[in-house]
Protein backbone atom coordinates (compact mmCIF):
# COMPACT_ATOMS: atom_id res chain seq x y z
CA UNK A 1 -221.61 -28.86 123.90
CA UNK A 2 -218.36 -27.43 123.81
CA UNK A 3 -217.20 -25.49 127.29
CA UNK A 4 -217.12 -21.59 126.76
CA UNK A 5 -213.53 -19.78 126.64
CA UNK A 6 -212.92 -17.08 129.59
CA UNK A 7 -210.93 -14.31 128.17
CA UNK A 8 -209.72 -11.66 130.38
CA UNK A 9 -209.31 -7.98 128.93
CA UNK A 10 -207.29 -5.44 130.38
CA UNK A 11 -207.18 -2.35 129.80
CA UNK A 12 -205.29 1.36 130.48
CA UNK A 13 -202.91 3.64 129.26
CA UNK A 14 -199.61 1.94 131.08
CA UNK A 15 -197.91 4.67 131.13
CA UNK A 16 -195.76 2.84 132.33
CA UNK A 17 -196.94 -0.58 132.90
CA UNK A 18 -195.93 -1.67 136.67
CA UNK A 19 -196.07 -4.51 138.67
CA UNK A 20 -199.49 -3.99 140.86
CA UNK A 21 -200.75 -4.20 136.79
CA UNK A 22 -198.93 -7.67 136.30
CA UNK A 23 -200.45 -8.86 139.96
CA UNK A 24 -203.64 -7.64 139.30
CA UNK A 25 -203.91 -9.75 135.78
CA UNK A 26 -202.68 -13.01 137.14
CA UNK A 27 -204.86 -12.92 140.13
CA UNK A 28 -207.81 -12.36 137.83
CA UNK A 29 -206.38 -15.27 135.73
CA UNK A 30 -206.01 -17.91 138.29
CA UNK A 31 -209.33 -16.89 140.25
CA UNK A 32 -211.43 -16.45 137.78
CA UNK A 33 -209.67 -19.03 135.49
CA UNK A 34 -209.04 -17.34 132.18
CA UNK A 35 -207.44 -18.74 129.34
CA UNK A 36 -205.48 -15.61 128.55
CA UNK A 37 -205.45 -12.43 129.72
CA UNK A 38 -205.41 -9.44 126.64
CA UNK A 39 -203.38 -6.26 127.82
CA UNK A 40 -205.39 -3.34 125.69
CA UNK A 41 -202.86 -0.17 125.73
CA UNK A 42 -205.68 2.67 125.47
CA UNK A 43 -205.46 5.14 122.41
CA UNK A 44 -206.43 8.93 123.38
CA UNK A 45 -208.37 7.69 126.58
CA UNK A 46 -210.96 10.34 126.93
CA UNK A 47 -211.05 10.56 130.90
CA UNK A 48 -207.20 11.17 131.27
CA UNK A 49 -206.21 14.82 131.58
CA UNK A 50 -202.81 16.19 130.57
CA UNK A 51 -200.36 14.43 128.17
CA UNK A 52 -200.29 11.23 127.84
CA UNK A 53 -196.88 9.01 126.41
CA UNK A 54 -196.43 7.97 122.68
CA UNK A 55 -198.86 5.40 122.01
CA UNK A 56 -196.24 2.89 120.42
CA UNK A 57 -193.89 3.27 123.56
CA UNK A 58 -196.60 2.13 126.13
CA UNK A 59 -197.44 -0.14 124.11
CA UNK A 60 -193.54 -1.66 124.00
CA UNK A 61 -193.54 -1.36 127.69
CA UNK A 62 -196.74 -3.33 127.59
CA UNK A 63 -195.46 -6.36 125.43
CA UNK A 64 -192.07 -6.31 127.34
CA UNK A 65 -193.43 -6.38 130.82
CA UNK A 66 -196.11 -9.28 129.70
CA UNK A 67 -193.40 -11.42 127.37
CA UNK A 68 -192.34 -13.71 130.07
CA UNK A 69 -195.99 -14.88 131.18
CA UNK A 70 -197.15 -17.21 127.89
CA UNK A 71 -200.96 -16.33 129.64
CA UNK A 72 -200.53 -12.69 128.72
CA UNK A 73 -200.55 -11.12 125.20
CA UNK A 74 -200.80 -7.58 124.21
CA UNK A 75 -203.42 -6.16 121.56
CA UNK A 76 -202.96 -2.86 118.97
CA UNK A 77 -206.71 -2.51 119.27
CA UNK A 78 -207.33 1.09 120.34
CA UNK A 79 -203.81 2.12 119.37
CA UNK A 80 -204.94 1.90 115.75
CA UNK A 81 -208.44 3.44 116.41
CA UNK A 82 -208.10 7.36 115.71
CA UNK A 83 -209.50 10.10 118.40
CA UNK A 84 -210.70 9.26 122.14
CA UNK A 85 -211.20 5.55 122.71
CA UNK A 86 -214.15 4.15 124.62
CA UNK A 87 -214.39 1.06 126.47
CA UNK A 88 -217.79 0.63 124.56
CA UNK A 89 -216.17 0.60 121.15
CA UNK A 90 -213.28 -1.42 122.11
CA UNK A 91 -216.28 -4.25 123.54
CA UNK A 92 -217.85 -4.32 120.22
CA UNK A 93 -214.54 -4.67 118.15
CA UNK A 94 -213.62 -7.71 120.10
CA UNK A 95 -217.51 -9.16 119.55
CA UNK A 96 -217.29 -8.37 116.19
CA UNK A 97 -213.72 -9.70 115.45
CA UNK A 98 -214.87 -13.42 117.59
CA UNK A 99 -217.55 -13.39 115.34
CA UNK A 100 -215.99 -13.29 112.17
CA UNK A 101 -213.59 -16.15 113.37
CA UNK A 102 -216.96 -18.20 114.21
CA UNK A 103 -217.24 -17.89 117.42
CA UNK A 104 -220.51 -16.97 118.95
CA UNK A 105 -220.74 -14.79 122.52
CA UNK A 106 -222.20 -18.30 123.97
CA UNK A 107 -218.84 -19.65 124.00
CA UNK A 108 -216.50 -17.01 124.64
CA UNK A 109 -216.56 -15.05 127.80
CA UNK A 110 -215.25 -11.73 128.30
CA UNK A 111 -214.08 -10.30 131.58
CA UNK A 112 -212.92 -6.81 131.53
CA UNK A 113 -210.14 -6.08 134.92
CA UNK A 114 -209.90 -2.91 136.25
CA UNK A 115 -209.79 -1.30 139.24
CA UNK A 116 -212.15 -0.32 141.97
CA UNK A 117 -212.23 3.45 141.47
CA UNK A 118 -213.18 3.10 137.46
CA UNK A 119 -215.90 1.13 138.16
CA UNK A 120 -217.63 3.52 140.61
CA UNK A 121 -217.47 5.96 137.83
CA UNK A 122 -218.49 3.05 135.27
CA UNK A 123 -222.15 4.42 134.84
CA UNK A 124 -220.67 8.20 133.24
CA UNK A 125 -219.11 5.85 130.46
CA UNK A 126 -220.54 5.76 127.08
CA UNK A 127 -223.07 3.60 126.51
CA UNK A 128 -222.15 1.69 130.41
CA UNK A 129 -225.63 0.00 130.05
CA UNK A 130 -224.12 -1.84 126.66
CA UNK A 131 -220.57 -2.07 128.11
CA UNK A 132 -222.26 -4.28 130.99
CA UNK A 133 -223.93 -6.36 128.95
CA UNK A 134 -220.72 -7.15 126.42
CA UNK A 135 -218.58 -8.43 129.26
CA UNK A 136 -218.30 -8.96 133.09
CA UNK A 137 -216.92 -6.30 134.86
CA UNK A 138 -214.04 -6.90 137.40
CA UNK A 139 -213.02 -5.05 140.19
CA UNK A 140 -209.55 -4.93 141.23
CA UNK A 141 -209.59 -3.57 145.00
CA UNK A 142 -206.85 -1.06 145.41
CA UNK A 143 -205.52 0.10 148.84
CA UNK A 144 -208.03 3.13 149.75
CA UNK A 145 -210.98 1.94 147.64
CA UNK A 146 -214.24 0.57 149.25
CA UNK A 147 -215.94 -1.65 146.87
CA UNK A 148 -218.95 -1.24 149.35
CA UNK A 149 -219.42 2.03 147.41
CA UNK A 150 -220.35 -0.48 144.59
CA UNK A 151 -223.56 -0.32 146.61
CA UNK A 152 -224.57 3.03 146.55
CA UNK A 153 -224.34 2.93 142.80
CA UNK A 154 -226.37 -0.42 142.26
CA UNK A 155 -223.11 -2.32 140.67
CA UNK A 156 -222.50 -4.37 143.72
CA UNK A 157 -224.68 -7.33 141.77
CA UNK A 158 -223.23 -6.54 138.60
CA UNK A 159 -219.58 -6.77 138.75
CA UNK A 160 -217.28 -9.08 139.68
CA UNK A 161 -214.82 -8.16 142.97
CA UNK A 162 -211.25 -9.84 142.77
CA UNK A 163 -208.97 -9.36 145.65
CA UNK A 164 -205.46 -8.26 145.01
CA UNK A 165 -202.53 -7.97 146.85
CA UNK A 166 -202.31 -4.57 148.59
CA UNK A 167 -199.48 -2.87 146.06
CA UNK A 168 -200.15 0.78 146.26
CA UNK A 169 -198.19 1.33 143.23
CA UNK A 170 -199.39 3.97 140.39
CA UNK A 171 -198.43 5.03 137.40
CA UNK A 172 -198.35 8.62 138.27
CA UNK A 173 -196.00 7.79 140.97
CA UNK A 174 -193.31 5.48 138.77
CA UNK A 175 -193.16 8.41 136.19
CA UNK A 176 -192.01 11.27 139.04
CA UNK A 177 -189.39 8.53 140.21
CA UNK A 178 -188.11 8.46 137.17
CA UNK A 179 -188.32 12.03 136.48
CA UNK A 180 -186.23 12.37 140.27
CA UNK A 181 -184.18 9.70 139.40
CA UNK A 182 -185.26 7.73 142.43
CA UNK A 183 -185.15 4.19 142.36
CA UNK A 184 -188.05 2.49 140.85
CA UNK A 185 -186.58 -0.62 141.03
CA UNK A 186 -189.38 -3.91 141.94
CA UNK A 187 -192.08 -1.09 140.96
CA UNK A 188 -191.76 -1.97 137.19
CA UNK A 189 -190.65 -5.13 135.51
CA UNK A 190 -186.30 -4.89 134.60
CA UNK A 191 -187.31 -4.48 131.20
CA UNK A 192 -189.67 -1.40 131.09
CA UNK A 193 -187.21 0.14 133.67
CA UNK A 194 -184.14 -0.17 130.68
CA UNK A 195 -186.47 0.36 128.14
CA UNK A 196 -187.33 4.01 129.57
CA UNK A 197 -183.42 4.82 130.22
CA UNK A 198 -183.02 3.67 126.62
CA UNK A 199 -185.60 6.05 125.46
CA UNK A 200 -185.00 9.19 127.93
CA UNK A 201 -188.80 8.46 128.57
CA UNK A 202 -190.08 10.08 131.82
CA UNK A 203 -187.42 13.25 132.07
CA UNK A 204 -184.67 10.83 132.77
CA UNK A 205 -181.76 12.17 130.40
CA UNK A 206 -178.94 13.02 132.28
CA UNK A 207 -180.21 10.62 135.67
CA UNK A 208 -178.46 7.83 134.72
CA UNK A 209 -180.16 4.57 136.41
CA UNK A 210 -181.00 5.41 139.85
CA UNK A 211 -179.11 3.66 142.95
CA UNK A 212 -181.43 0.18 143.99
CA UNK A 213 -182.56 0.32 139.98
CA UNK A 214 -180.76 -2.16 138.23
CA UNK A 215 -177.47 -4.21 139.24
């Protein structure tokens, strides 16, 4: 009987894409040994608030911060889905796209990665019953989070935890650097950090790169 495949799915807005994102996927690769780990730039995410970048820049970002590992590719799913996108939806795609390929759910594994303080608010999700039962969910531990919370909500035996290197980077944080045009340098990969000078993404016309950015 032929061993199942672990596939790793990622998901978020990346907006931008940063390094504790990078660290996070390869730890979940090595632990939990994946095959590949699929980087799934959200759509309209329903549970952001406020404005959210160009879909087809994030995703960019995505596919130039992942192009150097050959572990990591990057998928269009929700970008081409129209409206709010739901991790529920995006699940049964992926099912339903394995299947047509011949692959039944026996032999392919899906882990979904994301961090701690999503999955306490997993169970206010669309249909979180059916998203727990289409993959494994994995925790990420971020600096601040207590996955013993996990408890409270009866998830601690339903979800994977995957210990990450404390990087207290966020997105929210990257985009006002660049916006200050303070240095953001070894918070994003060399590549997203030309690619948003290039594009004057973030409020940084007229910054120029920022001193400890780029040589």
């Amino acid at each position: 009987m032929p061993q199942s495949r672990r596939i790793g799915l990622m998901g978020g807005t990346f907006d931008p894409i940063h390094l504790g994102h990078l660290v996070t996927a390869e730890q979940a690769r090595v632990d939990l040994a994946l095959a590949e780990v699929v980087f799934i730039p959200a759509g309209g995410p329903w549970q952001k608030e406020g404005d959210v970048s160009d879909a087809e820049h994030r995703y960019l970002m995505t596919v130039l911060a992942t192009a150097a590992n050959p572990s990591f590719s990057v998928s269009r799913l929700e970008l081409e889905t129209p409206g709010p996108t739901y991790t529920v939806d995006t699940l049964r795609r992926v099912r339903k796209a394995l299947q047509e390929h011949g692959i039944s759910q026996s032999r392919e594994e899906l882990f979904f990665i994301t961090g701690a303080d999503a999955i306490l608010n997993i169970l206010s999700w669309k249909d979180s019953e059916e998203c727990l039962e289409l993959a494994t969910f994995v925790a990420a531990t971020r600096p601040g989070h207590d996955l013993r919370d996990l408890e409270a909500h009866d998830l601690d035996h339903r979800v994977l935890h995957l210990n990450v290197p404390a990087l207290a980077i966020s997105s929210t944080d990257v985009r006002e650097r660049f916006a200050a045009g303070r240095a953001t340098r070894y918070l994003v990969p060399r590549e997203v950090e030309e690619y948003v000078h290039r594009h004057g993404l973030y409020g940084v016309a007229g910054h120029g790169l920022a001193a400890g950015s780029l040589p």
